[in-house]
Protein backbone atom coordinates (compact mmCIF):
# COMPACT_ATOMS: atom_id res chain seq x y z
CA UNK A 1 0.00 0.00 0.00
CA UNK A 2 1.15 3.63 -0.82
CA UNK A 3 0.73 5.66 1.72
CA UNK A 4 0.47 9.90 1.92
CA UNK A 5 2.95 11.24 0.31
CA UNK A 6 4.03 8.42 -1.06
CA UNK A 7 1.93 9.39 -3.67
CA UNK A 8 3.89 11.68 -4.63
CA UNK A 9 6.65 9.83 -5.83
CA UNK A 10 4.41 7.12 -8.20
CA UNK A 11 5.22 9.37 -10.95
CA UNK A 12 9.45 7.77 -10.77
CA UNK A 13 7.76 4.78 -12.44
CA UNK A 14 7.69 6.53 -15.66
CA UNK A 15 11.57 6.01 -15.83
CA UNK A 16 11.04 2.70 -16.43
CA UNK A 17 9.77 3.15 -20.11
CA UNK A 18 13.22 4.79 -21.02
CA UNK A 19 14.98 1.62 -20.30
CA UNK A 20 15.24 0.54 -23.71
CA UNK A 21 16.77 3.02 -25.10
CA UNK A 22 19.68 3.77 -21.92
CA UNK A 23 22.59 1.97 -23.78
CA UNK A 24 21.90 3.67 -26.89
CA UNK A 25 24.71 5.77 -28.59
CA UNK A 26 25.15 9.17 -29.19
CA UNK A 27 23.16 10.63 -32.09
CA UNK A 28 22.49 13.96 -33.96
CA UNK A 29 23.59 16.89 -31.60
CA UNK A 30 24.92 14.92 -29.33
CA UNK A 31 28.09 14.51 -31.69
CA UNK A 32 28.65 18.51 -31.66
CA UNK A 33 27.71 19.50 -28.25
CA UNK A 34 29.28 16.55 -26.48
CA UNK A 35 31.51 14.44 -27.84
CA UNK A 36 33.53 17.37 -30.01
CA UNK A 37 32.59 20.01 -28.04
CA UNK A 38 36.21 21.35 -26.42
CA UNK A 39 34.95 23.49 -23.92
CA UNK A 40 33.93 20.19 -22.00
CA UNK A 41 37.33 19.14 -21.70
CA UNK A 42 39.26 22.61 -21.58
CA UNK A 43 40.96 23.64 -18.15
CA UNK A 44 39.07 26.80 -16.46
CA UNK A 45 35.64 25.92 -17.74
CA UNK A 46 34.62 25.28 -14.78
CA UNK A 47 35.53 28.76 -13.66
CA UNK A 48 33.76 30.60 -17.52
CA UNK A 49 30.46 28.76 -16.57
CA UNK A 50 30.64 30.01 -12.34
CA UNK A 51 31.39 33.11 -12.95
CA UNK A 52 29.17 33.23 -16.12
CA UNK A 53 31.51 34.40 -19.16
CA UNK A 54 30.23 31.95 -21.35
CA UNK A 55 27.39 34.21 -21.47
CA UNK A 56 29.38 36.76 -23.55
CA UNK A 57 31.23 34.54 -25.71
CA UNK A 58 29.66 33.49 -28.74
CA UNK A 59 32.01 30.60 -29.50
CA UNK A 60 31.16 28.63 -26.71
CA UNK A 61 27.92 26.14 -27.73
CA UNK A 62 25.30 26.87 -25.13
CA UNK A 63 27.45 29.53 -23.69
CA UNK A 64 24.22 31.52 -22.95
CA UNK A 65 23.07 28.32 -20.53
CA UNK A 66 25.78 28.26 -17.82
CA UNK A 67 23.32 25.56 -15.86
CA UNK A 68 23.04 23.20 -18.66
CA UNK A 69 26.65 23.75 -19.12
CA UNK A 70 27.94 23.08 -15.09
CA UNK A 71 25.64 19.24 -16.05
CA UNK A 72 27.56 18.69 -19.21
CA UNK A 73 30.93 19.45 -17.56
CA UNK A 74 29.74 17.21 -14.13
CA UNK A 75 28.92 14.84 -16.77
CA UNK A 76 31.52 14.86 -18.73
CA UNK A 77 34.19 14.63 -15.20
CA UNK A 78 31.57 11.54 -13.94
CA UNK A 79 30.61 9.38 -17.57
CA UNK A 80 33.87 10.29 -19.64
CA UNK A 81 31.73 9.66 -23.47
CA UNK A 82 29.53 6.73 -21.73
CA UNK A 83 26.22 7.73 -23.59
CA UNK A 84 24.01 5.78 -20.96
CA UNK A 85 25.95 7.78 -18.00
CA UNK A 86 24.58 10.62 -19.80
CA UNK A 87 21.12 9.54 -20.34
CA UNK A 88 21.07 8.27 -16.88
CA UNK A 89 21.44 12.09 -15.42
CA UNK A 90 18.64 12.89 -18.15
CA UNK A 91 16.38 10.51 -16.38
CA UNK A 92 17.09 11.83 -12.90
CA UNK A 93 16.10 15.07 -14.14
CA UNK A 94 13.16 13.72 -15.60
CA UNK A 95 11.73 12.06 -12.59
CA UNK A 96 12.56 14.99 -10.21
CA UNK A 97 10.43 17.70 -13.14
CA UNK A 98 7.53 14.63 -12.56
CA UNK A 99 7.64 14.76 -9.00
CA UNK A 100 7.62 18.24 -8.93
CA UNK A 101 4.58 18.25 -11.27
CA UNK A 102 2.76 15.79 -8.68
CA UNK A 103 3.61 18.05 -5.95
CA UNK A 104 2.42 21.55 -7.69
CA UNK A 105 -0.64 19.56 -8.44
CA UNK A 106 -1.42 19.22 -5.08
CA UNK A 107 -0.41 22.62 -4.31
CA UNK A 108 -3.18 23.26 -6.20
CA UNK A 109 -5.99 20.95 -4.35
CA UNK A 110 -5.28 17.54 -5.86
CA UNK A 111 -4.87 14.72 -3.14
CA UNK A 112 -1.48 12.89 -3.17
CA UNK A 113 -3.11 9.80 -4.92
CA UNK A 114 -4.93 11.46 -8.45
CA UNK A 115 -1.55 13.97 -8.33
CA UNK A 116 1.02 11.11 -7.94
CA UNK A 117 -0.98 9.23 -10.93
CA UNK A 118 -1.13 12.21 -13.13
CA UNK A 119 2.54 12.67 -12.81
CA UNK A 120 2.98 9.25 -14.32
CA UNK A 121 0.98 9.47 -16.89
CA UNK A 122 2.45 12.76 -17.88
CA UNK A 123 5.76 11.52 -17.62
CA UNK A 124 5.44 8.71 -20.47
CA UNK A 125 3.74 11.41 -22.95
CA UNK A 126 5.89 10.37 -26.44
CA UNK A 127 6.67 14.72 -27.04
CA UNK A 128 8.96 14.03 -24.00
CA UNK A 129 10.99 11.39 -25.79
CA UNK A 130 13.34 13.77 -27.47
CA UNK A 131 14.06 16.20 -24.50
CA UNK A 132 14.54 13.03 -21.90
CA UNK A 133 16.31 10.90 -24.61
CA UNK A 134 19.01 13.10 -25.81
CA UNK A 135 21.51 14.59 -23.53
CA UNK A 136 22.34 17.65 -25.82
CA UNK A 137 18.29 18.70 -25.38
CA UNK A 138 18.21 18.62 -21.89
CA UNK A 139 17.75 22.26 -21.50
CA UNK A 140 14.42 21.59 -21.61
CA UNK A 141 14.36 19.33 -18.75
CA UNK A 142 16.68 21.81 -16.44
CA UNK A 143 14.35 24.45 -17.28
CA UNK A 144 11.22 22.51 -16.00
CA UNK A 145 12.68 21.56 -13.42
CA UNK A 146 13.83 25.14 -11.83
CA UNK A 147 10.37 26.67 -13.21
CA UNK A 148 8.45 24.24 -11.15
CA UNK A 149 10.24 24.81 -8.15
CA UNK A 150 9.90 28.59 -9.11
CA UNK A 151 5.99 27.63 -8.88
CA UNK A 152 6.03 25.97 -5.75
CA UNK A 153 8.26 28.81 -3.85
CA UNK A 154 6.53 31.32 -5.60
CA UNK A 155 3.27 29.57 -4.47
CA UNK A 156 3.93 29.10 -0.90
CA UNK A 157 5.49 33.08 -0.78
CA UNK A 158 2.13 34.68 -2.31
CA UNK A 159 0.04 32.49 0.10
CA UNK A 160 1.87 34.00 3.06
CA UNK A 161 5.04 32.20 3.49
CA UNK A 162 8.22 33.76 4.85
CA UNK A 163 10.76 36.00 2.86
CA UNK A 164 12.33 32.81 2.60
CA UNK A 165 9.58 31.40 -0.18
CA UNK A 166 10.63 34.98 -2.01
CA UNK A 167 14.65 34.68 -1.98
CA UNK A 168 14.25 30.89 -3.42
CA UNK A 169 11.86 31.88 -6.04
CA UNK A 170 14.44 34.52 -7.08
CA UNK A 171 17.29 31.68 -6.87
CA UNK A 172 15.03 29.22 -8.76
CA UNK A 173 14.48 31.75 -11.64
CA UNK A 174 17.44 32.84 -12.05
CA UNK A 175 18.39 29.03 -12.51
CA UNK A 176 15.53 29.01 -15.00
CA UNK A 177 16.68 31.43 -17.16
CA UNK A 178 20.53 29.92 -17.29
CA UNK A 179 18.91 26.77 -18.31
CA UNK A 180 16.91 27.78 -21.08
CA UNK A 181 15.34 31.10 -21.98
CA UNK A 182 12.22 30.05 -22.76
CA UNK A 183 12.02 30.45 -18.52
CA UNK A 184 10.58 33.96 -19.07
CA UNK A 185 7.34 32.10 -19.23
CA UNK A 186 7.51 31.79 -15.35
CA UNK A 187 6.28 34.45 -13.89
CA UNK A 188 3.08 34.26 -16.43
CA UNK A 189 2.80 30.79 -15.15
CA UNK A 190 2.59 31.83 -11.66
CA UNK A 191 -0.22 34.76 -12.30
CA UNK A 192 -2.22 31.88 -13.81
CA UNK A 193 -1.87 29.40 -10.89
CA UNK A 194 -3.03 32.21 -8.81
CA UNK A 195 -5.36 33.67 -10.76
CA UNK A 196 -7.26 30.82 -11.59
CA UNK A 197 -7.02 29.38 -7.63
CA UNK A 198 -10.40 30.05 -6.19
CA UNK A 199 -10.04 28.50 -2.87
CA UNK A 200 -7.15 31.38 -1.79
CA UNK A 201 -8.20 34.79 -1.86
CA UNK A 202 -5.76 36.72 -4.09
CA UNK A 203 -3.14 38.65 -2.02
CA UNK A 204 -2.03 41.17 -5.23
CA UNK A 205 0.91 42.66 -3.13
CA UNK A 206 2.64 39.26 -3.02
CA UNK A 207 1.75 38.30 -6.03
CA UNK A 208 3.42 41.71 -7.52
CA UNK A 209 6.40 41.34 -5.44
CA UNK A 210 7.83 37.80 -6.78
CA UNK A 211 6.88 39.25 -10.17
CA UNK A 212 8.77 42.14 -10.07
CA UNK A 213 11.62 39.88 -8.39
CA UNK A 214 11.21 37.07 -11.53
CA UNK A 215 11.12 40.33 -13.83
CA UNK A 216 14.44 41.68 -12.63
CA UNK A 217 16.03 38.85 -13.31
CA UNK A 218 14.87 38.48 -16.84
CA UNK A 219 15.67 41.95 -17.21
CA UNK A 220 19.71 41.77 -16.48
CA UNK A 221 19.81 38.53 -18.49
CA UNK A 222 18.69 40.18 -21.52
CA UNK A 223 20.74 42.90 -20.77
CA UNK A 224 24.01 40.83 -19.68
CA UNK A 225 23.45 37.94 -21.82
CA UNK A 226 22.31 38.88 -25.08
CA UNK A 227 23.67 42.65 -25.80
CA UNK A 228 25.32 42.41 -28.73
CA UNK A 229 24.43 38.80 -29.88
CA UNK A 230 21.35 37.38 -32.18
CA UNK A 231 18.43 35.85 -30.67
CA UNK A 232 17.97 32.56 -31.91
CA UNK A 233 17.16 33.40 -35.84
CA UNK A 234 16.61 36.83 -35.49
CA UNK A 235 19.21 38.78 -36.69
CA UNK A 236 21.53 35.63 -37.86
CA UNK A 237 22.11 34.23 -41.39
CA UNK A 238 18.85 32.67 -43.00
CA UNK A 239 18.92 28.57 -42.92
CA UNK A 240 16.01 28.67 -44.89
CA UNK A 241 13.99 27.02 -42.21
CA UNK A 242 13.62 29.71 -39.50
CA UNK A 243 10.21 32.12 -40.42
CA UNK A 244 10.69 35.27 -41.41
CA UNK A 245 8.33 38.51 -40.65
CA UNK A 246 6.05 38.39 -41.00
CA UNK A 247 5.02 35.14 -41.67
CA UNK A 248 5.90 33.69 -38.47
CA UNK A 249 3.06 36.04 -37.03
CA UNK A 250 0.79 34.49 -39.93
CA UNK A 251 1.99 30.71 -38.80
CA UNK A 252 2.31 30.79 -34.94
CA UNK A 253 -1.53 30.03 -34.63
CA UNK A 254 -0.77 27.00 -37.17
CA UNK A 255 2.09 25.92 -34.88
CA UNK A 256 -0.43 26.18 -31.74
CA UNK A 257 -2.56 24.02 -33.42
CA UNK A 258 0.03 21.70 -34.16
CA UNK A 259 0.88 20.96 -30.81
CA UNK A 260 -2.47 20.17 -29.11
CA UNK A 261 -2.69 17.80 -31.75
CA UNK A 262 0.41 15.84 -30.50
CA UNK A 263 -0.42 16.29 -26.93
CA UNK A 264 -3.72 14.38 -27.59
CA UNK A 265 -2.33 12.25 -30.49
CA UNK A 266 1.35 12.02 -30.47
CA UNK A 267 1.38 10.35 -33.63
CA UNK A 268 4.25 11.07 -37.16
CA UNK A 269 6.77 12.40 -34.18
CA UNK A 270 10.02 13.07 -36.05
CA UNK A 271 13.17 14.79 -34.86
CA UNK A 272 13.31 17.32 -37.70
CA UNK A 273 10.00 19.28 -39.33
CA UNK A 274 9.82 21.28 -42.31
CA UNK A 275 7.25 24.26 -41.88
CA UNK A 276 5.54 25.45 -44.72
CA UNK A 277 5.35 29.54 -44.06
CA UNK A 278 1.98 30.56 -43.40
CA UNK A 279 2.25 33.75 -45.85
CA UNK A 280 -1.03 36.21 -44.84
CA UNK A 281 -4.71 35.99 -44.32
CA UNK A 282 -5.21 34.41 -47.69
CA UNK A 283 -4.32 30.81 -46.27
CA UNK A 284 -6.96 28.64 -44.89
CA UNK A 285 -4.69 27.51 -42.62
CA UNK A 286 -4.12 30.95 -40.41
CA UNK A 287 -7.83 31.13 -40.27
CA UNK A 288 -8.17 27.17 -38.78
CA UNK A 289 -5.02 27.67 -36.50
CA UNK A 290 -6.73 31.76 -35.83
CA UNK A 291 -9.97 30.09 -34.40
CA UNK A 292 -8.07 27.10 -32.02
CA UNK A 293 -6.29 29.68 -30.64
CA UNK A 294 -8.90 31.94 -30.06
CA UNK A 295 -11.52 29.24 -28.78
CA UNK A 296 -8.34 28.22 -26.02
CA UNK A 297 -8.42 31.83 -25.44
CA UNK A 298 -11.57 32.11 -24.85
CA UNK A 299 -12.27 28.91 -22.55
CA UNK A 300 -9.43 30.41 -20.45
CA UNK A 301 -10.80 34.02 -19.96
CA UNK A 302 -14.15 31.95 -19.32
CA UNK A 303 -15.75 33.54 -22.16
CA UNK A 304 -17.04 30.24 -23.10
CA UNK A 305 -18.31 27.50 -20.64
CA UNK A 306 -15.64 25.15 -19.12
CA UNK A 307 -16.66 23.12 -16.07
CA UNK A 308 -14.17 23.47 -13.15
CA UNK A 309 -10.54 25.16 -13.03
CA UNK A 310 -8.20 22.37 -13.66
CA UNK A 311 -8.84 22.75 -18.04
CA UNK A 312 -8.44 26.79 -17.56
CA UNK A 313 -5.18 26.18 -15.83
CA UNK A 314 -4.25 23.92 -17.80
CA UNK A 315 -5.12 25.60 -21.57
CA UNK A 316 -3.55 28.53 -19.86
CA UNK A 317 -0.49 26.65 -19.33
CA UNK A 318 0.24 25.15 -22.86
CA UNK A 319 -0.90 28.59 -24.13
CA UNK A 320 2.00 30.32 -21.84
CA UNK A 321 4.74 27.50 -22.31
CA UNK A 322 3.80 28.00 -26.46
CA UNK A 323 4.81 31.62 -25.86
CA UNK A 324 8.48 31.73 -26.17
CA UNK A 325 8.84 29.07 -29.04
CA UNK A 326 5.65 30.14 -30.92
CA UNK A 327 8.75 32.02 -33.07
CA UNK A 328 7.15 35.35 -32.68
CA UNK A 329 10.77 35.49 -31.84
CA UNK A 330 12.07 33.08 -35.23
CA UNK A 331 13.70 30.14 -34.38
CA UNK A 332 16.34 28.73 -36.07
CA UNK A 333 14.34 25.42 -35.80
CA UNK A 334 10.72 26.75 -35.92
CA UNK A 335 8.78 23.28 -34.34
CA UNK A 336 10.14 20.45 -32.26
CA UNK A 337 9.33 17.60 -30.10
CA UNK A 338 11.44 18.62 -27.12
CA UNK A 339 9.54 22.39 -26.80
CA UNK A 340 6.45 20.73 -25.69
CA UNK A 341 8.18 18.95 -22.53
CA UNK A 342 6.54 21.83 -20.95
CA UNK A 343 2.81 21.71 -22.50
CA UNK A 344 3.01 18.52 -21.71
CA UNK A 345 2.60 18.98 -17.97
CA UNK A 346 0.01 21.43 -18.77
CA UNK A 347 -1.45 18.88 -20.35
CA UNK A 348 -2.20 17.10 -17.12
CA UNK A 349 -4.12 19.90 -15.79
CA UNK A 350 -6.57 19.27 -18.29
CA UNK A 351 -6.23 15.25 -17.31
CA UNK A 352 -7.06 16.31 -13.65
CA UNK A 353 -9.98 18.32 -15.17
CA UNK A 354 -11.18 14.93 -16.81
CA UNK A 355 -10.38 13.06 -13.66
CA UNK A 356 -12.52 15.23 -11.72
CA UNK A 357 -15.64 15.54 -13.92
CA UNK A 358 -19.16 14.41 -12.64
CA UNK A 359 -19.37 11.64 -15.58
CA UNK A 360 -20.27 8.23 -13.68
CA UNK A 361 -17.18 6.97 -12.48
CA UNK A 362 -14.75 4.83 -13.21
CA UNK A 363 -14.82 6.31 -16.45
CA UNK A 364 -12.50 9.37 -16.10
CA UNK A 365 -10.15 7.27 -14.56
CA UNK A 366 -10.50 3.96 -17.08
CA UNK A 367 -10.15 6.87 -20.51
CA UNK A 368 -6.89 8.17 -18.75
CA UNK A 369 -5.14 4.87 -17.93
CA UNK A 370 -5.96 3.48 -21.45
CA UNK A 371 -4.30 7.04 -22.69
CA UNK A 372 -1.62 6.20 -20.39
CA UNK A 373 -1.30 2.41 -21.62
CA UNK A 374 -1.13 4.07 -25.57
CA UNK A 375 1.11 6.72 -24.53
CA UNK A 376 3.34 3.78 -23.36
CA UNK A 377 3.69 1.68 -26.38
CA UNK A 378 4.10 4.94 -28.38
CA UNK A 379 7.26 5.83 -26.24
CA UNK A 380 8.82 2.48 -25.95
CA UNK A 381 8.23 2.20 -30.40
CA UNK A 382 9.93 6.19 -30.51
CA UNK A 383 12.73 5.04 -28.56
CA UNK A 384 13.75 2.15 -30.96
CA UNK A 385 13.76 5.17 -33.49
CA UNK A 386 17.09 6.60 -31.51
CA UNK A 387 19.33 3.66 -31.52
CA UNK A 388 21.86 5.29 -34.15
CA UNK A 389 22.16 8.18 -36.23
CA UNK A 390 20.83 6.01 -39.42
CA UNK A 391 17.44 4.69 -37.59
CA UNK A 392 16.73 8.34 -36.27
CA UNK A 393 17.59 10.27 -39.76
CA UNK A 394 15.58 7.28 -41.85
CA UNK A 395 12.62 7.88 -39.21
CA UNK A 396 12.92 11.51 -39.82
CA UNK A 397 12.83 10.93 -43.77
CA UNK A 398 9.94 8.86 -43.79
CA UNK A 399 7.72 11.54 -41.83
CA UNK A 400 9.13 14.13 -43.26
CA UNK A 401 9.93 13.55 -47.44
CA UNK A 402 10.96 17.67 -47.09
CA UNK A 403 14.04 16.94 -44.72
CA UNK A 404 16.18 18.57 -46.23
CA UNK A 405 18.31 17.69 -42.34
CA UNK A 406 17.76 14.35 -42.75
CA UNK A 407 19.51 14.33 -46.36
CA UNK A 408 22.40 15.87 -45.27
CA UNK A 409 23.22 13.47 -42.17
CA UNK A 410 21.97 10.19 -44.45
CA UNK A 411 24.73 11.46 -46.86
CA UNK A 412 27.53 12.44 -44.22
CA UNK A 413 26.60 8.67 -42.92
CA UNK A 414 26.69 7.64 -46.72
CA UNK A 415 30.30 8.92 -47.38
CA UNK A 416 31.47 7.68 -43.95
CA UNK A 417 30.97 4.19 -45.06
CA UNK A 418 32.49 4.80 -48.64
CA UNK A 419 29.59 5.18 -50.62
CA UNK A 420 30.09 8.48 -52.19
CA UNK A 421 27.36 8.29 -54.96
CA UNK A 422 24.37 8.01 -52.43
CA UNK A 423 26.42 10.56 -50.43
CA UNK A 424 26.13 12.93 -53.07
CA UNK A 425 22.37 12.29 -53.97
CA UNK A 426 21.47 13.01 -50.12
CA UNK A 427 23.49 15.97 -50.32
CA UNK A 428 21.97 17.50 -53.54
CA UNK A 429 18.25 15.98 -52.57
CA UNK A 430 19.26 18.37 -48.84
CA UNK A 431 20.39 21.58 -51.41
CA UNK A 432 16.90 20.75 -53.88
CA UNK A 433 15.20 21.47 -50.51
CA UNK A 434 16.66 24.00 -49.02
CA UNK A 435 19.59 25.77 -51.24
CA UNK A 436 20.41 27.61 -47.81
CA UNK A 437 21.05 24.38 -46.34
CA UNK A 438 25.30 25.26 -45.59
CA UNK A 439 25.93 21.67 -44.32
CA UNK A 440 24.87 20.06 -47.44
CA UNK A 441 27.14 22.36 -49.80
CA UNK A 442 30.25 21.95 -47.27
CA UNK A 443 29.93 18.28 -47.33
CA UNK A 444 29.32 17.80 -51.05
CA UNK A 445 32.24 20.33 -51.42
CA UNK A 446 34.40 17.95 -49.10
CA UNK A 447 33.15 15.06 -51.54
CA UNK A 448 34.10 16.74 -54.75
CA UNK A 449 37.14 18.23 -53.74
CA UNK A 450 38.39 14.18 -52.42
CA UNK A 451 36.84 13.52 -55.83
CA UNK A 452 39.72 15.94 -57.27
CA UNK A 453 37.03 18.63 -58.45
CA UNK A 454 38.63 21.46 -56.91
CA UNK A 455 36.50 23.83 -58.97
CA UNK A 456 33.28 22.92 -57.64
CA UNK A 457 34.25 22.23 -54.14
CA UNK A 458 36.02 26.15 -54.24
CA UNK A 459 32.33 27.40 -56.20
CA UNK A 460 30.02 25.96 -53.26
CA UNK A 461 32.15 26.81 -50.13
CA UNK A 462 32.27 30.51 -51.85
CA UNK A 463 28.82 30.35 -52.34
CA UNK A 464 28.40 29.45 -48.32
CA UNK A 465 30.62 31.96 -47.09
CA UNK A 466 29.02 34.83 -49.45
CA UNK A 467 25.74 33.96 -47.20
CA UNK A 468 27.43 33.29 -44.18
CA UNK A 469 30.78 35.19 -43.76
CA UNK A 470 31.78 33.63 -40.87
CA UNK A 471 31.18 30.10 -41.24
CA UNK A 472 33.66 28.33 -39.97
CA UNK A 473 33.92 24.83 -41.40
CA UNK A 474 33.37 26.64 -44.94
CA UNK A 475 36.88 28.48 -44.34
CA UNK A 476 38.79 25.23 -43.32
CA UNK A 477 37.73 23.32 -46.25
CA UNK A 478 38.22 26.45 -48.35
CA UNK A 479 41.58 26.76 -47.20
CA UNK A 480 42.37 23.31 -47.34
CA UNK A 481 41.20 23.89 -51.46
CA UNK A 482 44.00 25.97 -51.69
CA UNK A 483 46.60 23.98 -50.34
CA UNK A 484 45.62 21.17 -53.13
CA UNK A 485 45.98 24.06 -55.69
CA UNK A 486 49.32 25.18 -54.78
């Protein structure tokens, strides 16, 4: 028998489903932010990420996420390259975001029981595969994790906790924002859990105060960590995937729409998707994605009937966790699986919502463990899609025909094992795509110029670096052209 809080801690079960896929090797970004990445390996690191310089240097990958950087290096110190070492600290993050999840739930009114069941069935959601699966996305997890426990200090300091609840929110937020900056989100989060509380009275000075306090702190990271550098896409050198203004304002409703779909039906999950730019009003698609937003909107404000809090909190939650990757800011990747870790919790607001309706029990409960029991095969199949770079990129392909991504690693993997023709039909099928796809010109460039066709290796890393000036692997194969000339 589980007892009290006990409860709590039924969501740790969820762990279990990753199993399968523990021993598996490094793929896709895991290559360049861990296992080539120098930083991990160079003396005084440790010291750049404390003392948070890697904030203001631009050649440091993730430099502007000193926490996910202080796990890599731990990591790094504790695992060596041991990919299930790794994985394993992506799991322990995972559980301790699910218990957390459990506990804000009841927080919120839920008894240990419904709250510690909710957590597990949150927890083995298939959108969470890609941020719990892969090491070099776990931003996402470090940032759920420090904005729940933002949540729960910022909870217990509005409903008249000490200054203690106030100074650990700060802490937590801060943490938050080093993590990920899709943390600004918190705050918002916090109004809503307040807000939409009826069984505390509202005490607006509190509330105020840890806002200000979580505003601050977004504030001087802006200001400290991003003067002078690009925000994601915005201001960088087109890929020819991020959206541009202003259709990105035209396709964010589109992209909303998107994503309650896979939180529902997590079905065609891939780890690369090509978005097709919403261009103006003139698309039926703004106008379907238009009126699912503004029907979520509208059950949140209560403008239209919605029995009990728990689905207002919880729309309001995916709606606020969309926010900061709905690429009103662009994106250099404008959708992915790992963005919804967080709408995925809010999705089990909604869940307790369905758990707590007056249809004739067991019903609620029966619909959400059968979800569950589908959510779990799902997972467990997803998983078998990481077990090499080859599974995950053929996957990818066969969701997505328009990876133009998925080309250009099924080619570098092509010409790794010798076969340079169906290297260099990837890499042109990548450039038919997208011709502002860089790693698919480098790498056929690479292939021609081992090929002895200097000319046309020289013509597409030129063409690169007249798009992208500084691209770096474009001037080391360019210079390397020279050398062969001379």
């Amino acid at each position: 028998m589980i007892h009290g809080w006990g409860w709590f801690l039924l969501p740790l079960l969820a762990l279990f489903c990753y199993g399968p896929g523990l021993f598996h090797p490094f793929v896709y970004d895991d290559h360049g932010v861990i296992v080539e990445q120098s930083f991990l390996t160079t003396p005084g690191s440790w010291l750049k990420v404390v003392s948070l310089r890697t904030l203001a240097d631009p050649e440091i990958i993730d430099g502007q996420r000193p926490v996910l950087l202080a796990t890599y290096l731990l990591d790094r110190h504790l695992w060596g390259l041991q990919p299930a070492g790794w994985r394993f600290t992506n799991l322990g993050l995972h559980g301790l975001c699910l218990v957390l999840f459990a506990l804000l739930l009841g927080r919120m009114g839920l008894d240990p029981a419904p709250a510690g069941a909710l957590g597990l069935l949150m927890g083995v959601h298939p959108l969470m595969v890609e941020a719990v699966q892969s090491p070099s996305f776990r931003e996402d997890l470090l940032c759920a994790l420090f904005v729940l426990s933002f949540l729960l200090a910022g909870l217990a300091w509005v409903r008249g906790s000490s200054r203690g609840s106030l100074v650990l929110a700060a802490g937590f937020m801060v943490l938050a924002l080093l993590a990920k900056e899709a943390a600004v989100a918190a705050p918002v989060l916090l109004g809503i859990l307040v807000w939409l509380d009826h069984r505390h009275p509202v005490a607006w000075g509190r509330l105020a105060g840890v806002t200000v306090v979580a505003a601050a702190c977004i504030t001087a990271l802006g200001v400290y960590g991003y003067s002078g550098r690009p925000v994601q896409a915005a201001g960088g050198a087109w890929n020819g995937r991020a959206l541009l203004y202003p259709d990105n304002l035209f396709t964010a409703p589109v992209l909303f729409s998107g994503y309650l779909v896979k939180l529902l039906a997590p079905l065609g999950l891939s780890i690369d998707y090509t978005v097709t730019p919403v261009a103006g009003v003139a698309d039926p698609r703004f106008w379907v994605g238009l009126t699912v937003l503004s029907v979520v909107v509208a059950l949140v404000l209560g403008w239209l009937p919605l029995r009990g809090g728990w689905g207002r909190i919880g729309l309001a939650w995916i709606l606020v966790w969309f926010a900061p990757v709905s690429n009103l800011v662009p994106l250099f990747n404008p959708m992915a699986d790992r963005y919804a870790y967080g709408m995925v919790l809010g999705a089990g607001f909604v869940a307790a919502g369905i758990g707590r309706s007056r249809v004739a029990r067991p019903w609620p409960a029966v619909l959400l463990a059968g979800l569950g029991l589908w959510w779990v095969s799902l997972t467990v199949t997803r998983l078998d899609d990481w077990k090499s770079d080859r599974a995950i990129w053929s996957a990818a392909l066969e969701v997505n025909p328009r990876s133009d991504r998925a080309h250009t690693w099924l080619g570098l993997l092509a010409a790794q094992s010798g076969d340079a023709d169906s290297a260099r039909e990837h890499y042109l099928a990548a450039r038919s795509l997208n011709p502002r796809e860089t790693s698919a010109a480098v790498n056929l460039a690479i292939l021609e110029g081992k090929a002895g066709n200097l000319d046309e290796a020289e013509r597409l890393l030129l063409e690169v670096l007249s798009r992208d000036p500084s691209h770096r692997p474009a001037q080391q194969n360019l210079q390397k052209v020279e050398q062969l000339r001379r």
